[in-house]
N, C-alpha and C. Protein backbone atom coordinates (compact mmCIF):
# COMPACT_ATOMS: atom_id res chain seq x y z
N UNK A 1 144.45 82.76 155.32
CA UNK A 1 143.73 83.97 155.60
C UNK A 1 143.86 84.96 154.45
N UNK A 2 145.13 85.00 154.16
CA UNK A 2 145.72 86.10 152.78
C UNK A 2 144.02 85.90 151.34
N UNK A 3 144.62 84.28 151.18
CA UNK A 3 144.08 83.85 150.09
C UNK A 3 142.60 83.96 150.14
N UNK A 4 141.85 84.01 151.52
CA UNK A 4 140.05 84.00 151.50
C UNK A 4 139.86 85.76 151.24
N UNK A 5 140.77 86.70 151.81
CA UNK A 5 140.64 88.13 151.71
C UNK A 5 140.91 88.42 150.10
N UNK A 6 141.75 87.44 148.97
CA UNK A 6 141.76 88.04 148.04
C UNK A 6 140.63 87.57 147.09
N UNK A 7 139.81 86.25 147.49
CA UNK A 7 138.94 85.93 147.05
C UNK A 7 137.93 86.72 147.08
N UNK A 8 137.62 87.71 148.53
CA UNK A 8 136.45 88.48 149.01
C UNK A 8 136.71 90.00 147.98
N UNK A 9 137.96 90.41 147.98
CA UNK A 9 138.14 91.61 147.12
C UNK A 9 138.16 91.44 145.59
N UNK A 10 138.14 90.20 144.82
CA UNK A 10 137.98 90.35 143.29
C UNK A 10 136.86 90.37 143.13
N UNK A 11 135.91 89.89 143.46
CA UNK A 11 134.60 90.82 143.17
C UNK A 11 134.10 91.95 143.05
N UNK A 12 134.63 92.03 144.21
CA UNK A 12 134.73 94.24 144.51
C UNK A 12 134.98 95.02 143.72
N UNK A 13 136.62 94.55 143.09
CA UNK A 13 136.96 95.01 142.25
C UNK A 13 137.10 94.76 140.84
N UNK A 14 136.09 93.36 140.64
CA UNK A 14 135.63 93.38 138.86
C UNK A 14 134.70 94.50 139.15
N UNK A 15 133.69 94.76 140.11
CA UNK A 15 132.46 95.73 139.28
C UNK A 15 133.07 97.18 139.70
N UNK A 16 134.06 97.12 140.62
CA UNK A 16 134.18 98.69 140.03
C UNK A 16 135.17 99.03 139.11
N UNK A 17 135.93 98.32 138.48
CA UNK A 17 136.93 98.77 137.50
C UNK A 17 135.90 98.27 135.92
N UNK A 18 134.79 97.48 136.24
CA UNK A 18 133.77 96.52 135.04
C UNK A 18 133.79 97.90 134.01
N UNK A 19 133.05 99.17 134.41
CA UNK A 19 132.52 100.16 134.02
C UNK A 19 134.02 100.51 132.60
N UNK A 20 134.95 100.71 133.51
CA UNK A 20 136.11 101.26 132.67
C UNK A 20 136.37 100.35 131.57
N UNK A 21 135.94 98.97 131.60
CA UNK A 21 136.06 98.44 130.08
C UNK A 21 135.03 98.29 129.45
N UNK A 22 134.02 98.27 129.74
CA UNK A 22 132.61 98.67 128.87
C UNK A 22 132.54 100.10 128.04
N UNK A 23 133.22 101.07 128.94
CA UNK A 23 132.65 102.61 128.14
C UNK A 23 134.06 102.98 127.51
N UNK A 24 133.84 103.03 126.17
CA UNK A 24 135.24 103.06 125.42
C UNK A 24 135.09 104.42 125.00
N UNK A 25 134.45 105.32 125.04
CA UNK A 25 134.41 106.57 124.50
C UNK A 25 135.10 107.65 125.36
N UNK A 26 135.94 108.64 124.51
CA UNK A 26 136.42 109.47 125.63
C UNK A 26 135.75 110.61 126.21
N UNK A 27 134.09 110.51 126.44
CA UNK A 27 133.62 111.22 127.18
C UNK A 27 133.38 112.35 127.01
N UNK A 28 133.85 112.68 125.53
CA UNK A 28 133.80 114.27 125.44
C UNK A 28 132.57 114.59 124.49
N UNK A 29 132.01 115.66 124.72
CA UNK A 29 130.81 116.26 124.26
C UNK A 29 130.59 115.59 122.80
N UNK A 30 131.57 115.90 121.95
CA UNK A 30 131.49 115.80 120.48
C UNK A 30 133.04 115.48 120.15
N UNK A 31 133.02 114.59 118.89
CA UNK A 31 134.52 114.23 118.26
C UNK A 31 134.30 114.11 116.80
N UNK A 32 135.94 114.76 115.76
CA UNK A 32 135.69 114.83 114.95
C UNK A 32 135.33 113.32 114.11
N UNK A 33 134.74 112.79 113.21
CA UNK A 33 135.33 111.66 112.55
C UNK A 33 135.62 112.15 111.03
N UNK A 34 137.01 111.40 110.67
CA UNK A 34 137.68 111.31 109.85
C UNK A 34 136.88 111.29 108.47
N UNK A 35 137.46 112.07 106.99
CA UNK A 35 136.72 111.95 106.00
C UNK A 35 136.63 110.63 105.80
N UNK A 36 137.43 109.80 105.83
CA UNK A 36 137.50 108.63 105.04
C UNK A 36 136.54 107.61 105.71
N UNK A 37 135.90 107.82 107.19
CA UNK A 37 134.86 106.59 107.62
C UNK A 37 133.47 107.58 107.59
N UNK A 38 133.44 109.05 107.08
CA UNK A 38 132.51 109.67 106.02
C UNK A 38 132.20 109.10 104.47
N UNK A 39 133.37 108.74 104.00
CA UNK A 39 133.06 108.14 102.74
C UNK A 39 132.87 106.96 102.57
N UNK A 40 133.07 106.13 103.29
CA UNK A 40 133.10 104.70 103.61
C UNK A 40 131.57 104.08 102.67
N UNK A 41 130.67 104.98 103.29
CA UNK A 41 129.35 104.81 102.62
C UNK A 41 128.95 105.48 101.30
N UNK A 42 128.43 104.62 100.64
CA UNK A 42 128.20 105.78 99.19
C UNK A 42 126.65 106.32 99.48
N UNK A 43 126.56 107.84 98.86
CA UNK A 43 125.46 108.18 99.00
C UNK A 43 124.61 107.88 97.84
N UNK A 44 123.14 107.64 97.71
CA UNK A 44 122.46 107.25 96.83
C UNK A 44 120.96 108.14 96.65
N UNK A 45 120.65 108.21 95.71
CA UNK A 45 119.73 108.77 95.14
C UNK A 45 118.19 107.89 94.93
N UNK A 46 117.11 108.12 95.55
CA UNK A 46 116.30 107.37 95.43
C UNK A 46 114.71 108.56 94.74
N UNK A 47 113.97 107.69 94.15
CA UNK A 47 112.62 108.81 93.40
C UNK A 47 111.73 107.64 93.88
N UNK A 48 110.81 108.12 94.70
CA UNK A 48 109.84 108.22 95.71
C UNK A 48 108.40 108.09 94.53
N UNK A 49 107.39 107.76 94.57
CA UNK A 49 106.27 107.72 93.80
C UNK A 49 105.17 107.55 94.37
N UNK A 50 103.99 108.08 95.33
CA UNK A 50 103.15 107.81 96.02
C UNK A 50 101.83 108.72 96.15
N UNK A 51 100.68 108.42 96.38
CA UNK A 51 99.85 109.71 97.10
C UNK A 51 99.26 109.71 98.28
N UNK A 52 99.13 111.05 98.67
CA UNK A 52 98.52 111.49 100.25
C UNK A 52 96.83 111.27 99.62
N UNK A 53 96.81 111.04 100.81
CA UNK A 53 94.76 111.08 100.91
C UNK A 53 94.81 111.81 102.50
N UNK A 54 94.29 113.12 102.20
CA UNK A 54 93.71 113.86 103.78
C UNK A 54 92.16 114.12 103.62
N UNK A 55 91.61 113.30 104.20
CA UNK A 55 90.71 112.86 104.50
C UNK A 55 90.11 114.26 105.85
N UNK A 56 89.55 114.76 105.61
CA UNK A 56 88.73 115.97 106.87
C UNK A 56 87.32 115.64 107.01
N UNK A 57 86.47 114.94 106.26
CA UNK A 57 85.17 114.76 106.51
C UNK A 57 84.72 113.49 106.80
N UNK A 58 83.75 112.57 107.14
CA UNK A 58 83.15 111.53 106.90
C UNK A 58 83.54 110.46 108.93
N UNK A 59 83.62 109.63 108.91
CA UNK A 59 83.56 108.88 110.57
C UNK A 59 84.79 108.71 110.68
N UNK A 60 85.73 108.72 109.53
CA UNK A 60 86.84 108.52 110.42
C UNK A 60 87.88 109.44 109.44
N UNK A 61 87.96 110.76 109.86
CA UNK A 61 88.97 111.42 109.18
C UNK A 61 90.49 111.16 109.34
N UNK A 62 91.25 111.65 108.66
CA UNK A 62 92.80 111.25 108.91
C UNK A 62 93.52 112.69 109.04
N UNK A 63 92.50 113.83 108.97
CA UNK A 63 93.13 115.30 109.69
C UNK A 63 92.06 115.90 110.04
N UNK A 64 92.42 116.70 111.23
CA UNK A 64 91.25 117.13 112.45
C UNK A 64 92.32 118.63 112.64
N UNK A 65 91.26 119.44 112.37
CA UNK A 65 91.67 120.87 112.82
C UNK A 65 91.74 121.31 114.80
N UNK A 66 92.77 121.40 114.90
CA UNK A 66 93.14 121.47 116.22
C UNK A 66 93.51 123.07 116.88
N UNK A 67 93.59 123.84 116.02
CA UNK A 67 93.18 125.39 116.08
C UNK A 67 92.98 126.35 115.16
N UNK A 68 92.29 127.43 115.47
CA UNK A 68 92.04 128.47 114.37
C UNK A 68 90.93 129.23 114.76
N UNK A 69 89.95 129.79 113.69
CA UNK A 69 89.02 130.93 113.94
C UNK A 69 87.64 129.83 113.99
N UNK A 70 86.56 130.42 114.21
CA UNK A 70 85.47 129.36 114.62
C UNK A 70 85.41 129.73 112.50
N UNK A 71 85.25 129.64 111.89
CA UNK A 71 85.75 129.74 110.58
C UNK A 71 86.50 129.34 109.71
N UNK A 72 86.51 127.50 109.59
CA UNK A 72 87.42 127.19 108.83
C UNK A 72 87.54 127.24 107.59
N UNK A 73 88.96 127.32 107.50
CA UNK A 73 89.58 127.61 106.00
C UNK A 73 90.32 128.78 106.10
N UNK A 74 90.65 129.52 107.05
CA UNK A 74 91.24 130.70 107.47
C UNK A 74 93.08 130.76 107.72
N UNK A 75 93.57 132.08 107.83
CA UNK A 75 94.89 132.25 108.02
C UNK A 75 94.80 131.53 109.64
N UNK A 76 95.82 130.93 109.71
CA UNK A 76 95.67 130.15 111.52
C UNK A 76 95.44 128.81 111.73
N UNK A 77 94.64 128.56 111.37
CA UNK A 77 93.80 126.95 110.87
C UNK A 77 95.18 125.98 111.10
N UNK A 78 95.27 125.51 111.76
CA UNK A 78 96.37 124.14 111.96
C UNK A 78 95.38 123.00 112.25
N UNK A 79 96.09 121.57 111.25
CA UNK A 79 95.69 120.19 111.32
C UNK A 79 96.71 119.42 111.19
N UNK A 80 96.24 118.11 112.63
CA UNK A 80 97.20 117.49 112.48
C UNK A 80 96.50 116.40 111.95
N UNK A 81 97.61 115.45 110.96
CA UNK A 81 97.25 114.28 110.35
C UNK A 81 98.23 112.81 110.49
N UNK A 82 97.34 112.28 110.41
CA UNK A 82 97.54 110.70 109.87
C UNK A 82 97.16 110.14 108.93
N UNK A 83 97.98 110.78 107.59
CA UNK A 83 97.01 110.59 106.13
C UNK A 83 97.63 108.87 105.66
N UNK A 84 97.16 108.24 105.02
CA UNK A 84 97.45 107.43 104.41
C UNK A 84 98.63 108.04 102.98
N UNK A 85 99.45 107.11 102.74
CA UNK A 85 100.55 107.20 101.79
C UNK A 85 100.38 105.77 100.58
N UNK A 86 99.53 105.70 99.32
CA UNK A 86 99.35 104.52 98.86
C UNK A 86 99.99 104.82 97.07
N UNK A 87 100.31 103.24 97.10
CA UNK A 87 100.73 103.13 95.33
C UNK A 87 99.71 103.82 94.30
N UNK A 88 98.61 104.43 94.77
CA UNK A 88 97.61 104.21 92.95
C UNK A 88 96.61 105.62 94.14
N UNK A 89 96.31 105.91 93.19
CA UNK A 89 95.36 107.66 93.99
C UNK A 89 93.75 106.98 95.00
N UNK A 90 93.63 105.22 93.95
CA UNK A 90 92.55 105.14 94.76
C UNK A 90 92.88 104.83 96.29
N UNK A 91 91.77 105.25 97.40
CA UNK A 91 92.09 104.83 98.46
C UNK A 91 92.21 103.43 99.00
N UNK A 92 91.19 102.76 97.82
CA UNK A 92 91.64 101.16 97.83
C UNK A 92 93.22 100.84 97.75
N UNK A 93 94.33 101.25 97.04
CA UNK A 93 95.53 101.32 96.67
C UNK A 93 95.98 100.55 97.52
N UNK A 94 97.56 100.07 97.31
CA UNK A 94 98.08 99.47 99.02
C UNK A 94 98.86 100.41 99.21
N UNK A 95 98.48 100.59 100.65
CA UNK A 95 99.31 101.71 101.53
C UNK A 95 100.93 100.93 101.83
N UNK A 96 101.73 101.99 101.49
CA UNK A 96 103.53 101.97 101.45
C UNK A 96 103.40 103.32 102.53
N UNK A 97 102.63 103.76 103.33
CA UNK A 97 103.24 104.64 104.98
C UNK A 97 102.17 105.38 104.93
N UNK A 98 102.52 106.43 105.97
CA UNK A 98 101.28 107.34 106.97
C UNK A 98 102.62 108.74 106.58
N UNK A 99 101.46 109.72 106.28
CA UNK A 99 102.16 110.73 106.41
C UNK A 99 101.55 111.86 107.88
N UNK A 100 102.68 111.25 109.10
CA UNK A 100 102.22 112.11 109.99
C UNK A 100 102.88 113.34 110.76
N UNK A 101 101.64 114.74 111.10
CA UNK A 101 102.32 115.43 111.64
C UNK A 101 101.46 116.74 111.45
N UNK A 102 101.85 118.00 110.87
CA UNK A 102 101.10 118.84 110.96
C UNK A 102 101.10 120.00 109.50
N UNK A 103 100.04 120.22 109.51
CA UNK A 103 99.66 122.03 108.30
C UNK A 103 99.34 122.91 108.95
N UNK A 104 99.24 124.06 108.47
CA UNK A 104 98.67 125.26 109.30
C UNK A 104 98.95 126.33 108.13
N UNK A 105 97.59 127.38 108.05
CA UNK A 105 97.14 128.01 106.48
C UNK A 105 97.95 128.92 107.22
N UNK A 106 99.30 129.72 106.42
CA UNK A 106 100.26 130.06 106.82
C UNK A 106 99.98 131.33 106.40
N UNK A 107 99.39 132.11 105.48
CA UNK A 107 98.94 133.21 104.36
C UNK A 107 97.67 134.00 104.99
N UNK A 108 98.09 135.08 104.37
CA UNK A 108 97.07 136.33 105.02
C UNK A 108 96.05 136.63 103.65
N UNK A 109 96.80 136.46 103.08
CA UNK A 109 96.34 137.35 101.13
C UNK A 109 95.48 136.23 100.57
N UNK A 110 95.56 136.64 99.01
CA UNK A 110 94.41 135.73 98.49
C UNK A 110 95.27 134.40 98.33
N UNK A 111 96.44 134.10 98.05
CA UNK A 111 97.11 132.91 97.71
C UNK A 111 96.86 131.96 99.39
N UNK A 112 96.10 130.79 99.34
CA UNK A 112 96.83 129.74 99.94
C UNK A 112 97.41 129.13 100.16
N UNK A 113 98.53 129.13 101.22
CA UNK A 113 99.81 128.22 101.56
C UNK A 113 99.67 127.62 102.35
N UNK A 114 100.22 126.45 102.86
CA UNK A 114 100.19 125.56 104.12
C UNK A 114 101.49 125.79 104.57
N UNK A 115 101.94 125.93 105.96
CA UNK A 115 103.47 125.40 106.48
C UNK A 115 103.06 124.08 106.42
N UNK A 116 104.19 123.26 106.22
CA UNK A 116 103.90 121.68 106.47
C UNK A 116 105.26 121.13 107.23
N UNK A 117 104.74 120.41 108.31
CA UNK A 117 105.71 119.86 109.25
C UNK A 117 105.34 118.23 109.09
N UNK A 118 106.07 117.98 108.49
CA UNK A 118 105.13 115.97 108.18
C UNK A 118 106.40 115.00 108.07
N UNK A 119 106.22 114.25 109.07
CA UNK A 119 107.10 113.06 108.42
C UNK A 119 106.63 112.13 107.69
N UNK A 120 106.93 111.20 106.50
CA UNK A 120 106.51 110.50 105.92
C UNK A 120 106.90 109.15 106.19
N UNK A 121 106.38 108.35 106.94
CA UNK A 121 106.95 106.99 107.28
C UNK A 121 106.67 105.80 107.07
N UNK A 122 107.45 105.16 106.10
CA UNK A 122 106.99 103.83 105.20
C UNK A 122 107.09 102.72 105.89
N UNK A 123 106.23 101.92 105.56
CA UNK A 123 105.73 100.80 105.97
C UNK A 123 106.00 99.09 105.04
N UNK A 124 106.15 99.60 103.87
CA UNK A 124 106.50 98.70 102.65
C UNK A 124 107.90 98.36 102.09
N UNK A 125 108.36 96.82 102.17
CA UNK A 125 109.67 96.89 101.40
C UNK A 125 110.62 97.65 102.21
N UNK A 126 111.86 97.69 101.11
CA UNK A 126 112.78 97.56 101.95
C UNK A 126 113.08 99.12 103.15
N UNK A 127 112.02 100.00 102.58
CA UNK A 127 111.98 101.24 103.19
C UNK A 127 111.12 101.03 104.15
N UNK A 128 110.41 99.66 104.75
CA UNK A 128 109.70 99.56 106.11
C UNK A 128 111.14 100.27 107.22
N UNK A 129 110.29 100.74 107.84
CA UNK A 129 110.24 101.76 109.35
C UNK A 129 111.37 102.74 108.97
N UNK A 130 111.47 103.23 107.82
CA UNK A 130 112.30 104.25 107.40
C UNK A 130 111.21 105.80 107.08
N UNK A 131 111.61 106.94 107.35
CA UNK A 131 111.25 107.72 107.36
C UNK A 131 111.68 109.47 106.72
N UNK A 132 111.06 110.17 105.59
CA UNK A 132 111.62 110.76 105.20
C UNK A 132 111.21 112.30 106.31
N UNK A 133 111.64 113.81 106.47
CA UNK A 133 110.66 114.69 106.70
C UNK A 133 110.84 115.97 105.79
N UNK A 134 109.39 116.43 105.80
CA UNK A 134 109.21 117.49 105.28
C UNK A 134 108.80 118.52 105.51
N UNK A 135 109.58 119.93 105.66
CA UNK A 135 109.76 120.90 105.79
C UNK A 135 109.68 122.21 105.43
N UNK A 136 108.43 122.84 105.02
CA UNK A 136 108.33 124.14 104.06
C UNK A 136 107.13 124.61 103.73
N UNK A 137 107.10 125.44 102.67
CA UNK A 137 105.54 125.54 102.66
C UNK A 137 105.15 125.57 101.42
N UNK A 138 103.90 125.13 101.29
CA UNK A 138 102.97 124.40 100.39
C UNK A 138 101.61 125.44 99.66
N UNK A 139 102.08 126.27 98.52
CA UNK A 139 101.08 126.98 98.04
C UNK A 139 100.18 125.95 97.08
N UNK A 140 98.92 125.70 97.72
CA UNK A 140 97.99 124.73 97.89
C UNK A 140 97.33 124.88 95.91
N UNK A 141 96.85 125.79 95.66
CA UNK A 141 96.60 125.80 94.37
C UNK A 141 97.05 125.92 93.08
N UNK A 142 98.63 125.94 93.60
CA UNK A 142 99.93 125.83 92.01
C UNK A 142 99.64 124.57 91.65
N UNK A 143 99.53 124.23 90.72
CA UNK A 143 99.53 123.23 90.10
C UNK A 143 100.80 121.65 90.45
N UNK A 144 101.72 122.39 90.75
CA UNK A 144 103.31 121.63 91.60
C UNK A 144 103.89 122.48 92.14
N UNK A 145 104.34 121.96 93.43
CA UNK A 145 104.51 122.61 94.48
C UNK A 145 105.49 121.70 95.16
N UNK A 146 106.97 122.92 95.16
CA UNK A 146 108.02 121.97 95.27
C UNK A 146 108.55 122.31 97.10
N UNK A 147 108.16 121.44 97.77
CA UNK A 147 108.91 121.14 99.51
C UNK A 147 109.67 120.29 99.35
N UNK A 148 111.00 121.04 100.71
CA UNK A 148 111.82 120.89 101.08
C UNK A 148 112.12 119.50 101.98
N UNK A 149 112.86 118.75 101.66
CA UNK A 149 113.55 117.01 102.34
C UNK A 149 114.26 117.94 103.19
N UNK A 150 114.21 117.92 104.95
CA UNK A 150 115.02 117.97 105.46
C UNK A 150 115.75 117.40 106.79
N UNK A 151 115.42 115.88 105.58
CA UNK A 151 116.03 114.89 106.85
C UNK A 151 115.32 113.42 106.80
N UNK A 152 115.57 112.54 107.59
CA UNK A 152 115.58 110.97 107.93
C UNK A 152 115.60 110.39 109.11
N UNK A 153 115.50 108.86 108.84
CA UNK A 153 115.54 108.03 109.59
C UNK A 153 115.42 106.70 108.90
N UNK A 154 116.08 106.18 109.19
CA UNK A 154 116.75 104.52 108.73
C UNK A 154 116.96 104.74 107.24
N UNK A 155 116.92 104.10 106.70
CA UNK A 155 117.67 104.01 105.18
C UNK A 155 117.53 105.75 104.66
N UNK A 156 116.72 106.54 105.25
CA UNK A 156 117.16 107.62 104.74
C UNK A 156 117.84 108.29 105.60
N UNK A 157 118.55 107.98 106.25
CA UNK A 157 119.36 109.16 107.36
C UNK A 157 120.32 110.09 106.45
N UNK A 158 120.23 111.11 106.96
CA UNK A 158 120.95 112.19 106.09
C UNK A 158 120.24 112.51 105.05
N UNK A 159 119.00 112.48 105.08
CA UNK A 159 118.20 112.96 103.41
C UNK A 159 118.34 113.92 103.49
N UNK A 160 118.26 114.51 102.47
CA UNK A 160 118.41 115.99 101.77
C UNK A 160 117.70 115.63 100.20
N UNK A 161 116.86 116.60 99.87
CA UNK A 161 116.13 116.53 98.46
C UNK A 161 114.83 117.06 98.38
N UNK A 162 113.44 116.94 97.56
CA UNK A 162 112.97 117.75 97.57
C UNK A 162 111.33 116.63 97.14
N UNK A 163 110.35 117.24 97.28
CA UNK A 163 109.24 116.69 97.14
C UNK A 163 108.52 117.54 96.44
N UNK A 164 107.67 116.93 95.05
CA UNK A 164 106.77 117.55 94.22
C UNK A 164 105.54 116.65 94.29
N UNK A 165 104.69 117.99 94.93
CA UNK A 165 102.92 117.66 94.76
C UNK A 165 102.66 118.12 93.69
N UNK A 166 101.40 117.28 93.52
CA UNK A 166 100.03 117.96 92.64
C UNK A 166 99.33 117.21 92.73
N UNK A 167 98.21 118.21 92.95
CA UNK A 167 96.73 117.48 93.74
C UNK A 167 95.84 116.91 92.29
N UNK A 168 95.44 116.05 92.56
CA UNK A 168 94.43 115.28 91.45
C UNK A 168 93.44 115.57 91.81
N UNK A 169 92.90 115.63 93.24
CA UNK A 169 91.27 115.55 93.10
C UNK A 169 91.57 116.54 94.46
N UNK A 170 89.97 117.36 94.65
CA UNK A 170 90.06 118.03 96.00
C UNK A 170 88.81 118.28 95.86
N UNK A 171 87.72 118.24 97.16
CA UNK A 171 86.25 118.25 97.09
C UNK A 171 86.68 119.52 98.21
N UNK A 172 86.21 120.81 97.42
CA UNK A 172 86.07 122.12 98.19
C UNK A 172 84.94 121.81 99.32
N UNK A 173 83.83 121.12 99.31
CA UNK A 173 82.82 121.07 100.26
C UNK A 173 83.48 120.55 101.72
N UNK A 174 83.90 119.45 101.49
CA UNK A 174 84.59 118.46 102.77
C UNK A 174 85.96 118.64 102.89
N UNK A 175 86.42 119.05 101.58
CA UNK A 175 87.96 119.77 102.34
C UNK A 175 89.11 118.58 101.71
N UNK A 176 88.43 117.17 101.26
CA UNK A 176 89.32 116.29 100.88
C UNK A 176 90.03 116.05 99.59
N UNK A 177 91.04 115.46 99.83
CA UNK A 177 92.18 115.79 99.04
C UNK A 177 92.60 114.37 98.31
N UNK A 178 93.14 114.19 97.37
CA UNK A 178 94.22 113.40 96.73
C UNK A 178 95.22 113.67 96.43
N UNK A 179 96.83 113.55 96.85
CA UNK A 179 97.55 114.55 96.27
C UNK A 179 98.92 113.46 96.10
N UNK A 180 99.26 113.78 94.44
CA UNK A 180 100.16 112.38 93.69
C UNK A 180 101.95 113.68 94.72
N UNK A 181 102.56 112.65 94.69
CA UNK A 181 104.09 112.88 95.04
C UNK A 181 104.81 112.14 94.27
N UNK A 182 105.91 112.95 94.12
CA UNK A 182 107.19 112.44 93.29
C UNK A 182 108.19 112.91 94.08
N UNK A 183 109.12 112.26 95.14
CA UNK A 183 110.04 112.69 96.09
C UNK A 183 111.33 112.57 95.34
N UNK A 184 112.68 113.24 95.62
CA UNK A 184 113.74 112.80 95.15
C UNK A 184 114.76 113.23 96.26
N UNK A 185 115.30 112.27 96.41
CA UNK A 185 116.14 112.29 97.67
C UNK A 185 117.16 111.63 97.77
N UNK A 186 118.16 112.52 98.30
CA UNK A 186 119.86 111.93 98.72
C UNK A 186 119.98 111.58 99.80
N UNK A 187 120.84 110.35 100.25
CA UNK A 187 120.65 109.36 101.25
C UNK A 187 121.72 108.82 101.48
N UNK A 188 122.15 108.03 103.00
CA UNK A 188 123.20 106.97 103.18
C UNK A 188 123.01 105.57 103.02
């Protein structure tokens, strides 16, 4: 009788004690970790080489104005995009990621700026499904125009660094763009 009752209770009590050896963490909000499994990894420096194509006119654009004044081109004006990211300015090029996310003409005065909220997420090599973002704002007619890296995902986690535009081509009529990048960025 002993021996069928202890057969009926180890079951019972693998799944409720199961939990206590699966969850090894002590539960607490946040914990420090040690410099040394901080340094464990070396950080590395990588230079980025690519261009945006934002595309606003023609059957299938890759940014669509989603608010503003019935007046585009105005202070307000936000677009979100899904621009293509390719090796060579033509749009034939092969695409290495999508730069997606959002602009919005941030400026009241005569200078045009964009805020830009964009992640850049590659598709090519060994930076497939890795992702850089970018953060800042973008005075549209300087010649280079330096935004802020502030941040990652997969081979770039922890980015920090900085991104330089300059636009090659831009058709004032349709709004479309070519714009070469040179990223430089610190990484794990």
């Amino acid at each position: 009788m002993a021996s069928s009752l202890t057969y009926s209770l180890f079951p019972i009590s693998f799944i409720l004690f199961l939990p206590s050896f699966i969850y090894t963490s002590t539960g607490a909000f946040s914990e420090d970790l040690s410099d040394a499994t901080l340094t464990k990894r070396m950080e590395k420096h990588s230079h980025l080489h690519f261009y945006f194509h934002d595309i606003l006119g023609g059957k299938h654009p890759s940014s669509i104005r989603i608010a503003g004044k019935p007046k585009p081109g105005s202070f307000g004006d936000t677009y979100i995009i899904d621009d293509a990211l390719t090796e060579g300015p033509n749009a034939t090029s092969r695409v290495v990621g999508r730069a997606q996310g959002m602009y919005a003409i941030a400026t009241q005065g005569s200078e045009v700026a964009l805020l830009m909220v964009v992640n850049y997420a590659f598709v090519l090599g060994k930076y497939n499904g890795s992702s850089i973002s970018v953060f800042g704002r973008n005075p549209v007619f300087h010649d280079v125009r330096e935004m802020p890296i502030v941040g990652g995902s997969g081979l770039f986690r922890f980015a920090r660094g900085y991104a330089l535009a300059h636009t090659i081509w831009f058709d004032f009529k349709t709004g479309d763009a070519i714009v070469e990048y040179n990223v430089y960025v610190q990484h794990f």
